[in-house]
Protein backbone atom coordinates (compact mmCIF):
# COMPACT_ATOMS: atom_id res chain seq x y z
CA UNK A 1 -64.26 50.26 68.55
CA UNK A 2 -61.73 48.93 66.16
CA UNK A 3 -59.43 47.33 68.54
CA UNK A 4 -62.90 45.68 69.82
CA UNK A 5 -63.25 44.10 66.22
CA UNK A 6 -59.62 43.34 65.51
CA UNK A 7 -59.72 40.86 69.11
CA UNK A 8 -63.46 39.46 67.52
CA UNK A 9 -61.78 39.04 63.89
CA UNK A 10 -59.00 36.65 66.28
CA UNK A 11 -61.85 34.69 67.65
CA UNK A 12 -63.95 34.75 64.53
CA UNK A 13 -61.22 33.38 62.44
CA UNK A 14 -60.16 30.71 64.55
CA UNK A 15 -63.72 29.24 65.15
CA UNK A 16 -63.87 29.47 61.14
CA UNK A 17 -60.36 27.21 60.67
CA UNK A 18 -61.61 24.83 63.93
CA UNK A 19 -65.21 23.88 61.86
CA UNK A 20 -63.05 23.57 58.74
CA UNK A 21 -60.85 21.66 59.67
CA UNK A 22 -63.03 19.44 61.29
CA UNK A 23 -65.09 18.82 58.15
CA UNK A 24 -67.60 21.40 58.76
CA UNK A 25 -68.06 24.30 56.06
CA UNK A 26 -69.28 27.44 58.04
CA UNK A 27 -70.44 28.98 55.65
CA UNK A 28 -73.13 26.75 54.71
CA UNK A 29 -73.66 26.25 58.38
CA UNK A 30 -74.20 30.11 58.37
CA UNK A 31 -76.57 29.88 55.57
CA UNK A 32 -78.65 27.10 56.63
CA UNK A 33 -79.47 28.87 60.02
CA UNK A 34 -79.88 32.56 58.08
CA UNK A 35 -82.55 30.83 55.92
CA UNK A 36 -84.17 28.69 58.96
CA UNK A 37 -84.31 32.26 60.87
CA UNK A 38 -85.69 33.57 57.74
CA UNK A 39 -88.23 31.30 57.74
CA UNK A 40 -89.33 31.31 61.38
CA UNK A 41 -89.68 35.01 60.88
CA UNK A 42 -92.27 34.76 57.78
CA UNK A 43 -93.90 32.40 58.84
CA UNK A 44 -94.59 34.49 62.55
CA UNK A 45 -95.52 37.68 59.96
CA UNK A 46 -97.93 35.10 58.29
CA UNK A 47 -99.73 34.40 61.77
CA UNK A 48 -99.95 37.81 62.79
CA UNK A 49 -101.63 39.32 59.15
CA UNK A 50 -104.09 36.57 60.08
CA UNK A 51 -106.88 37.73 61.12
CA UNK A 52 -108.39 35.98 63.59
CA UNK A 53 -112.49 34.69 63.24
């Protein structure tokens, strides 16, 4: 299983330096899409405590 993460950690860092250096910072990428998941997911649980009339 490690040698499976050391070739991802390859990949992984190289799509991190590509969005970098092409002005995008991945990390807030990352955290914009966490928090929109985030969201989607609430707002489902919302719908579903519902109840329904």
């Amino acid at each position: 299983m490690t040698q499976i993460s050391a070739i991802f950690e390859i990949y992984k860092t190289k799509s991190e330096q590509y969005l970098n250096a092409n002005g995008r910072d991945w990390k807030k990428l990352y955290q914009t899409y966490s928090n929109a998941a985030k969201a989607k997911k609430a707002e489902a649980a919302k719908q579903q405590a519902k109840p329904t009339q």
